[in-house]
C-alpha atoms as a PDB file:
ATOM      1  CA  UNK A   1     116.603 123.818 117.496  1.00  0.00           C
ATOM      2  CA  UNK A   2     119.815 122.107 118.792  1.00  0.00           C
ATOM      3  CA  UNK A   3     117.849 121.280 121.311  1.00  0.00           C
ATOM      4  CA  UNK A   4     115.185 119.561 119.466  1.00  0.00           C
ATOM      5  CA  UNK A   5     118.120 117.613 116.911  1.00  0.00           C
ATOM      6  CA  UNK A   6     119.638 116.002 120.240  1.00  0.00           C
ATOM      7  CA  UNK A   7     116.268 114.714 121.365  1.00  0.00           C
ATOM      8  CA  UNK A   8     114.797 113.049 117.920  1.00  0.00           C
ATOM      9  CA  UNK A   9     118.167 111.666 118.057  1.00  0.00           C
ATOM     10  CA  UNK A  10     117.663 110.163 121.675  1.00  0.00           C
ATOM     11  CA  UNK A  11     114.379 109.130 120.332  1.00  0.00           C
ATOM     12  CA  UNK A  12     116.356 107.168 117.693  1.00  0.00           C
ATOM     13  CA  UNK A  13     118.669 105.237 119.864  1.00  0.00           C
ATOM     14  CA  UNK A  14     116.317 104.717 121.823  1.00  0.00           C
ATOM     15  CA  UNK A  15     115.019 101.060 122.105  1.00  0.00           C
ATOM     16  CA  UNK A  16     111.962 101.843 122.171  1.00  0.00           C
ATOM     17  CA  UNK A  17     112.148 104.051 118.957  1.00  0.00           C
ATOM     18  CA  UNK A  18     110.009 101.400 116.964  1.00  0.00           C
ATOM     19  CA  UNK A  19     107.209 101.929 119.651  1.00  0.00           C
ATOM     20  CA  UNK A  20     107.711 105.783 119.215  1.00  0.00           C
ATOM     21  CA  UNK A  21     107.673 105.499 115.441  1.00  0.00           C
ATOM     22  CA  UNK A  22     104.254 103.630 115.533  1.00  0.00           C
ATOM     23  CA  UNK A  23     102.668 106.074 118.002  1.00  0.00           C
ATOM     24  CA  UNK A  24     103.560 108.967 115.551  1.00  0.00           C
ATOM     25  CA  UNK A  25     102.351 107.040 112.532  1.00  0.00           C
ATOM     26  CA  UNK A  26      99.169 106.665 113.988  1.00  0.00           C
ATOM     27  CA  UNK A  27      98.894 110.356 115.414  1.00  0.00           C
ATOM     28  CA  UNK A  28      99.985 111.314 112.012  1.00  0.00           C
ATOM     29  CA  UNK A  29      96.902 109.361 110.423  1.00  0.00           C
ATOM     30  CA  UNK A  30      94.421 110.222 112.857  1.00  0.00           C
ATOM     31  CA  UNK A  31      95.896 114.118 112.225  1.00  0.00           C
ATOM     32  CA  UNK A  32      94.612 114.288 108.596  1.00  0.00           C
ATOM     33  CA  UNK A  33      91.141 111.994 109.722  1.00  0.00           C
ATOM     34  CA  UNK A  34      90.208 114.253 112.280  1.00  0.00           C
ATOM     35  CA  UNK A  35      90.521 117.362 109.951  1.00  0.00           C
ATOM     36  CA  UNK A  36      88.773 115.855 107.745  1.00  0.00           C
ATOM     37  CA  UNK A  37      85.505 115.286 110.144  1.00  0.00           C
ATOM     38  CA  UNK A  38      85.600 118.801 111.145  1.00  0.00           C
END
């Protein structure tokens, strides 16, 4: 799990963070959506 912190925390320093953040917004939509069609 301490493992997992220091990574999303990476993530957040990151620069490209705001790139990550849309890539999980859309995997989070397209989550749901493709439930959905099953």
């Amino acid at each position: 799990m301490a493992t997992r912190h220091e990574c999303a925390v990476e993530f957040k320093t990151s620069p490209s963070w705001e790139s990550t953040k849309r890539s999980l917004r859309a995997i989070r939509k397209s989550k749901p959506q493709r439930k959905s069609n099953v």
